[in-house]
PDB file of N, CA and C in Angstrom:
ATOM      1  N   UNK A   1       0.854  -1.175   0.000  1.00  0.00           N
ATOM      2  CA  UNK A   1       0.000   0.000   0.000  1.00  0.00           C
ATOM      3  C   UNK A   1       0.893   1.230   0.000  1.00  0.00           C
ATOM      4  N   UNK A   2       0.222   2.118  -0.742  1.00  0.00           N
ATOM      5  CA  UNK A   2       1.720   3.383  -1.083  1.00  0.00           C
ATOM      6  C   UNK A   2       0.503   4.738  -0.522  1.00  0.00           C
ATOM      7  N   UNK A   3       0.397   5.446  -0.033  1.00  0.00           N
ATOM      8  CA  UNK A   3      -0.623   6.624   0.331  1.00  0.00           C
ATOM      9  C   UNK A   3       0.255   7.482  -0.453  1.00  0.00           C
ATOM     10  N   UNK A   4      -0.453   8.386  -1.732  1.00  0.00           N
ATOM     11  CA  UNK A   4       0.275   9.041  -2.451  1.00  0.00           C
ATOM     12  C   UNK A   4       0.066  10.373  -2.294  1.00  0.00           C
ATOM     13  N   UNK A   5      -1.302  10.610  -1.586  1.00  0.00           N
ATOM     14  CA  UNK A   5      -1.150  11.477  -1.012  1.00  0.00           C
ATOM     15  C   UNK A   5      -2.124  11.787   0.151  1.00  0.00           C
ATOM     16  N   UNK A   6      -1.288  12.396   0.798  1.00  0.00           N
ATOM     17  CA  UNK A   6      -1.487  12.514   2.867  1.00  0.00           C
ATOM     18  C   UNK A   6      -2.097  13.683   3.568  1.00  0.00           C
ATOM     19  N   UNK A   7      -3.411  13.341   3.594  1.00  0.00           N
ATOM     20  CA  UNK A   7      -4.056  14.499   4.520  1.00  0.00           C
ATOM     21  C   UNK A   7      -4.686  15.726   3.418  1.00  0.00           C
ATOM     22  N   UNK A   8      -4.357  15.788   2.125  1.00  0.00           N
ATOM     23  CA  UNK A   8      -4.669  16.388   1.753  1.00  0.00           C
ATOM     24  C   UNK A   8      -5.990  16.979   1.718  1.00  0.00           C
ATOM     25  N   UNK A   9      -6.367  18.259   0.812  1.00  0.00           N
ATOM     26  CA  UNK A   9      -7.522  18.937   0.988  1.00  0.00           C
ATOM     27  C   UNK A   9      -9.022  18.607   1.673  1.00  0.00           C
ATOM     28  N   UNK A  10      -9.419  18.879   2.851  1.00  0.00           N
ATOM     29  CA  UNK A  10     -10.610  18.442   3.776  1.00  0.00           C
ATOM     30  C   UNK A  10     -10.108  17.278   4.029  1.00  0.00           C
ATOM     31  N   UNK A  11      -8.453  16.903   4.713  1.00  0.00           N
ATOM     32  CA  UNK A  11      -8.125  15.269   5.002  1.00  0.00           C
ATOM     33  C   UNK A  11      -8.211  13.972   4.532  1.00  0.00           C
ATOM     34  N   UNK A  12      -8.279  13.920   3.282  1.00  0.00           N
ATOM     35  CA  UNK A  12      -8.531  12.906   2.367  1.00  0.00           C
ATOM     36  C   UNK A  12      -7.111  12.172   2.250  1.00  0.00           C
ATOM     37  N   UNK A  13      -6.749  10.899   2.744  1.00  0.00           N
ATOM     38  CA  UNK A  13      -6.048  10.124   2.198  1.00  0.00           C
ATOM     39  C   UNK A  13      -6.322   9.620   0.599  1.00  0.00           C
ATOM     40  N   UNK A  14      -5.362   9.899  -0.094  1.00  0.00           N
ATOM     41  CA  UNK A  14      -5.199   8.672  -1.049  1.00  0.00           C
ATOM     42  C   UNK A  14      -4.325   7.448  -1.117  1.00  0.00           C
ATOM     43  N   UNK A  15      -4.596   6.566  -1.319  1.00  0.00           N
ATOM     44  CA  UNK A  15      -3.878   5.357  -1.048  1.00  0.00           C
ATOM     45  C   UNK A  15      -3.880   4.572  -2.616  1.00  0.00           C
ATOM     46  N   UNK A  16      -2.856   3.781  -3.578  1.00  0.00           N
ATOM     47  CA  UNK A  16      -2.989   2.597  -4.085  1.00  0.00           C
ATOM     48  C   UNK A  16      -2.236   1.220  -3.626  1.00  0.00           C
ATOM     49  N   UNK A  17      -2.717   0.365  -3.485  1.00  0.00           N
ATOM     50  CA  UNK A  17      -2.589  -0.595  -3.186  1.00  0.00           C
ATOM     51  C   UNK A  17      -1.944  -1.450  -4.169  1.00  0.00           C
ATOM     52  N   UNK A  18      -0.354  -2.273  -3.621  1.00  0.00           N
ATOM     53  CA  UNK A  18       0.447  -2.481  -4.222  1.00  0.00           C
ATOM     54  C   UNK A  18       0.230  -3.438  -4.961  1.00  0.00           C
ATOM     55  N   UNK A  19      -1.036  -4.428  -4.897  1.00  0.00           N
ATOM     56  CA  UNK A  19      -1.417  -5.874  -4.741  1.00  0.00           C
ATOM     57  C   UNK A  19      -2.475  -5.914  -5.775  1.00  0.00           C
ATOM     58  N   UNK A  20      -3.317  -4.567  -6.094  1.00  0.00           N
ATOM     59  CA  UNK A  20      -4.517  -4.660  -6.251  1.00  0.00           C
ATOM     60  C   UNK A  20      -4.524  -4.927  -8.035  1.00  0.00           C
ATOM     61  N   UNK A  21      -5.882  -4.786  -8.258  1.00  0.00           N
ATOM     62  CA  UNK A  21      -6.375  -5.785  -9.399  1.00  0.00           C
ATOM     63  C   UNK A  21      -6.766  -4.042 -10.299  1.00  0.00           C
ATOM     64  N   UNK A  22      -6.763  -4.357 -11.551  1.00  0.00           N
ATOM     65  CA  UNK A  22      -7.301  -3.155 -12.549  1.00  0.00           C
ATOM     66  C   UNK A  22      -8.675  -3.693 -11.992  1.00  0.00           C
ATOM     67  N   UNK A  23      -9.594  -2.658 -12.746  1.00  0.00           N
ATOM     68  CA  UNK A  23      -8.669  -1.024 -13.823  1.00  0.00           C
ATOM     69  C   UNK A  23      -7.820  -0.288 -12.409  1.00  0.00           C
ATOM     70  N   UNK A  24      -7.088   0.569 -13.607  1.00  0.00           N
ATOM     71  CA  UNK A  24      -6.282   1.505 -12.311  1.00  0.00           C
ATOM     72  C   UNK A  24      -7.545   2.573 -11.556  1.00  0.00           C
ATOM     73  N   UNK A  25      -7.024   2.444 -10.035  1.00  0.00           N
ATOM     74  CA  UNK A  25      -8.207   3.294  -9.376  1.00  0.00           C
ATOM     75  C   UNK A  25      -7.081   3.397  -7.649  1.00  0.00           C
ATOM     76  N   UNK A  26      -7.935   4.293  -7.315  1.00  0.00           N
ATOM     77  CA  UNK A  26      -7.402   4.956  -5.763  1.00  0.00           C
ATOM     78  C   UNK A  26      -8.362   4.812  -5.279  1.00  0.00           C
ATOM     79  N   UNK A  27      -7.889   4.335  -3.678  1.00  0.00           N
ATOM     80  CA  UNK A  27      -8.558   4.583  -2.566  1.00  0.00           C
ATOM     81  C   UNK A  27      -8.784   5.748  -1.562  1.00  0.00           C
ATOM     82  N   UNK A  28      -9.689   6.314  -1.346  1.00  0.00           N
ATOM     83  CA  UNK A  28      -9.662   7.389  -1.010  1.00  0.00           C
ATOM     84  C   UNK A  28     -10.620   7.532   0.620  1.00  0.00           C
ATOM     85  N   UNK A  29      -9.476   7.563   1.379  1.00  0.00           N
ATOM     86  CA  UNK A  29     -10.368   7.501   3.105  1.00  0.00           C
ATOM     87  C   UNK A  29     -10.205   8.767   3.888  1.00  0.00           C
ATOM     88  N   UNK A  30     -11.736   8.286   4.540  1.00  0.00           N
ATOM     89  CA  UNK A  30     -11.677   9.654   5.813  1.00  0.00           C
ATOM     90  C   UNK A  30     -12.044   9.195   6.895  1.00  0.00           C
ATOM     91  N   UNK A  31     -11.634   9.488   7.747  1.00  0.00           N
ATOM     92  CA  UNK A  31     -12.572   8.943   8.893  1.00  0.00           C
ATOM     93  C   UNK A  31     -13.693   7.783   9.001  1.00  0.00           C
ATOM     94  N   UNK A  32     -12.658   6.790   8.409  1.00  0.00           N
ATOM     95  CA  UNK A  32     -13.386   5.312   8.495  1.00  0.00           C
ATOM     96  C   UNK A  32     -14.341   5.404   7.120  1.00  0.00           C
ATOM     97  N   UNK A  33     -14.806   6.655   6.364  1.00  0.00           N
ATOM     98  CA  UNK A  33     -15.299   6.414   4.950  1.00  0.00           C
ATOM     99  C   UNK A  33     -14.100   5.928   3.928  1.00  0.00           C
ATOM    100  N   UNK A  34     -14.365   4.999   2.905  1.00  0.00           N
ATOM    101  CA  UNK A  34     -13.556   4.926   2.120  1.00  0.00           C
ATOM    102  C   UNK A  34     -14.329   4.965   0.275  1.00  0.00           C
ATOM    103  N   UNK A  35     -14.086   5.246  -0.432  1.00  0.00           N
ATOM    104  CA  UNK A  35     -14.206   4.945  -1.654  1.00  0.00           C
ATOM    105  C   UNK A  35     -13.350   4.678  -3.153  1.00  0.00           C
ATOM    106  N   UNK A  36     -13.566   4.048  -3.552  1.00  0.00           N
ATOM    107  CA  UNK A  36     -12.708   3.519  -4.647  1.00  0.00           C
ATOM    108  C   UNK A  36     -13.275   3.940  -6.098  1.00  0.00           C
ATOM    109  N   UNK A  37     -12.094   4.741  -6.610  1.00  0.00           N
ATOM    110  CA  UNK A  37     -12.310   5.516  -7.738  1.00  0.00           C
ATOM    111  C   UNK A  37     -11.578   5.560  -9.293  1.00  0.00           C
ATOM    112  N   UNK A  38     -11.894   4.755 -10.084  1.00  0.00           N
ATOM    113  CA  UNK A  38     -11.572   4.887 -11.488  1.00  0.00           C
ATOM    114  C   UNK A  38     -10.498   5.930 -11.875  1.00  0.00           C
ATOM    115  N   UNK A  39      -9.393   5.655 -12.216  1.00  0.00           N
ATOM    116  CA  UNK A  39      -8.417   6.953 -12.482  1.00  0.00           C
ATOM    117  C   UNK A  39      -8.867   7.186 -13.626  1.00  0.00           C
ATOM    118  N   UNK A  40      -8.643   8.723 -14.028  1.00  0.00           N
ATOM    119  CA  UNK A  40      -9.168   8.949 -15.425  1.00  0.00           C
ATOM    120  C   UNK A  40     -10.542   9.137 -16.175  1.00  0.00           C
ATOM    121  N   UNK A  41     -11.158   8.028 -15.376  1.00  0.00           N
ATOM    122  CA  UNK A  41     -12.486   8.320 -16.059  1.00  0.00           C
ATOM    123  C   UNK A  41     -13.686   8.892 -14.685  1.00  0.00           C
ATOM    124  N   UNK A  42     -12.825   8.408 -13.299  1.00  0.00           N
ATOM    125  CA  UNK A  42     -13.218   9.278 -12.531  1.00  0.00           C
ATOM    126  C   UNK A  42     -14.473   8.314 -12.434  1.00  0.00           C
ATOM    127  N   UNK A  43     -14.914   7.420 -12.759  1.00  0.00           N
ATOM    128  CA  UNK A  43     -16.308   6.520 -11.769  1.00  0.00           C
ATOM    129  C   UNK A  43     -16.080   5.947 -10.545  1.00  0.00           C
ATOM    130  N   UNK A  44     -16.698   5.594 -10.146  1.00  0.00           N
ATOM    131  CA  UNK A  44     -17.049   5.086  -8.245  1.00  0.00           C
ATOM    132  C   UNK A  44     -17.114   3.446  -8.622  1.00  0.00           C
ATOM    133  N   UNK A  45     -16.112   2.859  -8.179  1.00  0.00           N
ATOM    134  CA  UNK A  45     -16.443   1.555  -7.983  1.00  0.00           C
ATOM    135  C   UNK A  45     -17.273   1.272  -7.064  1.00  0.00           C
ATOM    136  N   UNK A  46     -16.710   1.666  -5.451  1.00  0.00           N
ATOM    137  CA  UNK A  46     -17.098   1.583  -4.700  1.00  0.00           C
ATOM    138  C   UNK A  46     -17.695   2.722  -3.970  1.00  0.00           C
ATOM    139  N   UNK A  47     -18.336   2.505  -2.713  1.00  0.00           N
ATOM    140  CA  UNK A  47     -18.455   4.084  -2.435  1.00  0.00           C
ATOM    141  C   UNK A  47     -19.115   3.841  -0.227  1.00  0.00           C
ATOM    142  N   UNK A  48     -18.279   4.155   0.214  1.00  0.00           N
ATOM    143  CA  UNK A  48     -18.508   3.291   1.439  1.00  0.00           C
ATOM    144  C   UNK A  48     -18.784   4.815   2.466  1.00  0.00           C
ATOM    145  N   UNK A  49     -19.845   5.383   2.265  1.00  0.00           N
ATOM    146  CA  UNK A  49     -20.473   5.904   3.319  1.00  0.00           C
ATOM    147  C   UNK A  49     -20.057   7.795   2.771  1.00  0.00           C
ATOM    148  N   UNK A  50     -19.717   7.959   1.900  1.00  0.00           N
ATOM    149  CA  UNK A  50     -19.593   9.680   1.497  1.00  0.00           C
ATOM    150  C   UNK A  50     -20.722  10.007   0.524  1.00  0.00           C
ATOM    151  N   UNK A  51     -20.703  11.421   1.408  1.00  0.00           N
ATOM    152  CA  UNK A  51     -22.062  11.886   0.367  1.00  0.00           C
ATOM    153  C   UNK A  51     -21.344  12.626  -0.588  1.00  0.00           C
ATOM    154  N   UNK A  52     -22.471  12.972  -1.832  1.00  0.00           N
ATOM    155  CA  UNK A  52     -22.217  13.847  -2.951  1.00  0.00           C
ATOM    156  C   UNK A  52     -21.632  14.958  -2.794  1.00  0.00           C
ATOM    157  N   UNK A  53     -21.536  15.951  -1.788  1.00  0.00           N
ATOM    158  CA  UNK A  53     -20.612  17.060  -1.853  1.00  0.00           C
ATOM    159  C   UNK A  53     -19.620  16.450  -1.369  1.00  0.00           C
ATOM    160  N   UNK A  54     -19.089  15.586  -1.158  1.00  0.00           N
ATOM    161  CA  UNK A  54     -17.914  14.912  -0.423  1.00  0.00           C
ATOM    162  C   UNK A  54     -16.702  14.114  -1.842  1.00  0.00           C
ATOM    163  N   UNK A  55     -17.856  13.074  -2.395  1.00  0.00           N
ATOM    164  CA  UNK A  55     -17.219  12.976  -3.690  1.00  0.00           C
ATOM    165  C   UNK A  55     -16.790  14.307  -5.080  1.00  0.00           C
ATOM    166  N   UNK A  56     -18.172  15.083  -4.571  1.00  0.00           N
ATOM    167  CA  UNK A  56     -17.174  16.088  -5.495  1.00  0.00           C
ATOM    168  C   UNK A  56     -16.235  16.908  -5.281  1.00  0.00           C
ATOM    169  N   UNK A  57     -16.175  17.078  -3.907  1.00  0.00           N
ATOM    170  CA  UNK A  57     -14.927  17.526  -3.712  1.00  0.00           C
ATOM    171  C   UNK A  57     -13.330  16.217  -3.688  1.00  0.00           C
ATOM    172  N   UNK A  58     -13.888  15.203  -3.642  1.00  0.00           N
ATOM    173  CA  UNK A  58     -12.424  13.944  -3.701  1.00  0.00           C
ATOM    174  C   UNK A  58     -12.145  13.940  -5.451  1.00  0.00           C
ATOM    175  N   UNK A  59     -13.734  13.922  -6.200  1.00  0.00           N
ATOM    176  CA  UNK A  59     -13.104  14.071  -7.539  1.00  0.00           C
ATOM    177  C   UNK A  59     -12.354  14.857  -7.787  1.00  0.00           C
ATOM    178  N   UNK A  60     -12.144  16.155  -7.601  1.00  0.00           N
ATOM    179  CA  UNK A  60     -11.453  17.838  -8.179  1.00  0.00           C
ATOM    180  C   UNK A  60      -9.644  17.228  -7.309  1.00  0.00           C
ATOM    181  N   UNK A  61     -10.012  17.058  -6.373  1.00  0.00           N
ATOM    182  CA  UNK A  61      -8.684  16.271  -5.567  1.00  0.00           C
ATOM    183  C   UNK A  61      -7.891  15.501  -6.780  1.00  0.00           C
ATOM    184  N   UNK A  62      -8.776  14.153  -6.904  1.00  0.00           N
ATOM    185  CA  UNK A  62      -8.086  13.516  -7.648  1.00  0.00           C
ATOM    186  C   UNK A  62      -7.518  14.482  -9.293  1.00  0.00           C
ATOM    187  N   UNK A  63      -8.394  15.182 -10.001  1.00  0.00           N
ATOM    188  CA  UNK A  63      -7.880  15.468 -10.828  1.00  0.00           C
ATOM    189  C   UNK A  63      -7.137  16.333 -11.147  1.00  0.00           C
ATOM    190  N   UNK A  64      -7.028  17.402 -10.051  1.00  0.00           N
ATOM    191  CA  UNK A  64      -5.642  18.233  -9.964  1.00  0.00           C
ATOM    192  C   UNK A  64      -4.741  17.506  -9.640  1.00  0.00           C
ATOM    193  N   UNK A  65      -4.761  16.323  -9.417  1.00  0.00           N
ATOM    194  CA  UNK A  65      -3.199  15.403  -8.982  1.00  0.00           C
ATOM    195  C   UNK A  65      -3.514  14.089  -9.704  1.00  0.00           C
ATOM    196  N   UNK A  66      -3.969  13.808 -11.303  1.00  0.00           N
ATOM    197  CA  UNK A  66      -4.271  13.291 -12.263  1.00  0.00           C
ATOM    198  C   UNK A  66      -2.559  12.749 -12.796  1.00  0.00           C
ATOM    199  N   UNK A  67      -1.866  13.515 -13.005  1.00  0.00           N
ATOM    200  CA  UNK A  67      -0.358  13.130 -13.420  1.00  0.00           C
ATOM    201  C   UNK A  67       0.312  12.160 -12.291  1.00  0.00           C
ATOM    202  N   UNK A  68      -0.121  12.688 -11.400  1.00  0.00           N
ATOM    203  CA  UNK A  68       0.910  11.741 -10.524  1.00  0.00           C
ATOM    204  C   UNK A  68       0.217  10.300 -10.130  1.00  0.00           C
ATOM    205  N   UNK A  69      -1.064  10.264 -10.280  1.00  0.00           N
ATOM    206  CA  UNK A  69      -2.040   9.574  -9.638  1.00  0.00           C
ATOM    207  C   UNK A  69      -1.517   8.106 -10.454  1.00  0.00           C
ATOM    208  N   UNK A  70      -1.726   8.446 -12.077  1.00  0.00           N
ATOM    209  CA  UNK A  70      -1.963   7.658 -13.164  1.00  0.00           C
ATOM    210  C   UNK A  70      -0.456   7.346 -13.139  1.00  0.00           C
ATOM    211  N   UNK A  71       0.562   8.102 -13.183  1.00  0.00           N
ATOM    212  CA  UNK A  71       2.295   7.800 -13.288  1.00  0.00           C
ATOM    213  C   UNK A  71       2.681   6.500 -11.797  1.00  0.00           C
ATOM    214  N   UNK A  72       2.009   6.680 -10.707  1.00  0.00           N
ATOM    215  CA  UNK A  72       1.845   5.981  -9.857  1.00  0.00           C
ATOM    216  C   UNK A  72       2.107   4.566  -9.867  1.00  0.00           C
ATOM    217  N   UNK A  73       0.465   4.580 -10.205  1.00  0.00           N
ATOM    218  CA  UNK A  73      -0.318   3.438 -10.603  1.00  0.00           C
ATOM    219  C   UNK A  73       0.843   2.652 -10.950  1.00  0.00           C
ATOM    220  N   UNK A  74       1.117   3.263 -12.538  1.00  0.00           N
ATOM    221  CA  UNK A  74       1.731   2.929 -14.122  1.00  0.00           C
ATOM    222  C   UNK A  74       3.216   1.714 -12.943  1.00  0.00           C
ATOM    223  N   UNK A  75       3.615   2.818 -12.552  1.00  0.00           N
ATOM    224  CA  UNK A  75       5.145   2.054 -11.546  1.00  0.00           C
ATOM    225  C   UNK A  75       4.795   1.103 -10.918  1.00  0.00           C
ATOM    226  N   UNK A  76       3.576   1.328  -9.911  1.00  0.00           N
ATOM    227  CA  UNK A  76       3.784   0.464  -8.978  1.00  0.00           C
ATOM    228  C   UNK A  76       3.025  -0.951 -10.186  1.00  0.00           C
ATOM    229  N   UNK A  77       2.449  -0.986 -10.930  1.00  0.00           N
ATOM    230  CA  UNK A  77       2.174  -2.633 -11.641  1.00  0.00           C
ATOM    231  C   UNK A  77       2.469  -2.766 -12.547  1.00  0.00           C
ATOM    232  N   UNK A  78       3.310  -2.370 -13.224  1.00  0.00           N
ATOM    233  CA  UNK A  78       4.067  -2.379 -14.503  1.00  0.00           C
ATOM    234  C   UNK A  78       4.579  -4.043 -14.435  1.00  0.00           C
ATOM    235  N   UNK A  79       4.105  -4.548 -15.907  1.00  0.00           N
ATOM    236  CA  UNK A  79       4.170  -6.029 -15.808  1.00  0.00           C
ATOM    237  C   UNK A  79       6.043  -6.524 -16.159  1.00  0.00           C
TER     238      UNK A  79
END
């Protein structure tokens, strides 16, 4: 598990997981909420207890930090 980025805006962990299965996507926790999010195309796999102003503010998160998110990924499972 790599947290790529820490505490950021309204405390949002992002996390990818070193282990995990495509498509590429981040985990994204708060205070025991977590949700799992599509890089790039930005859909909700999962979605474990955040409301709609909550995801739209984790989306804008994720996509101002879109380069690093996806370059990430790319390293950590590169076959």
């Amino acid at each position: 598990m790599v947290t790529v980025l820490y505490r950021q805006r309204h405390g949002y962990d992002v996390i990818i997981h070193t282990e995990d299965h495509g498509p590429a996507h981040v985990h994204v926790i708060k205070g025991g909420n977590e949700v799992l999010i599509e890089l790039v195309t930005w859909r909700i796999i999962e979605n474990h207890r955040f409301n709609e102003r909550e995801l739209r503010r984790i989306r804008r998160l994720l996509r101002d930090n879109e380069a690093l998110l996806v370059e990430t990924w790319s390293r950590l499972h590169e076959s």
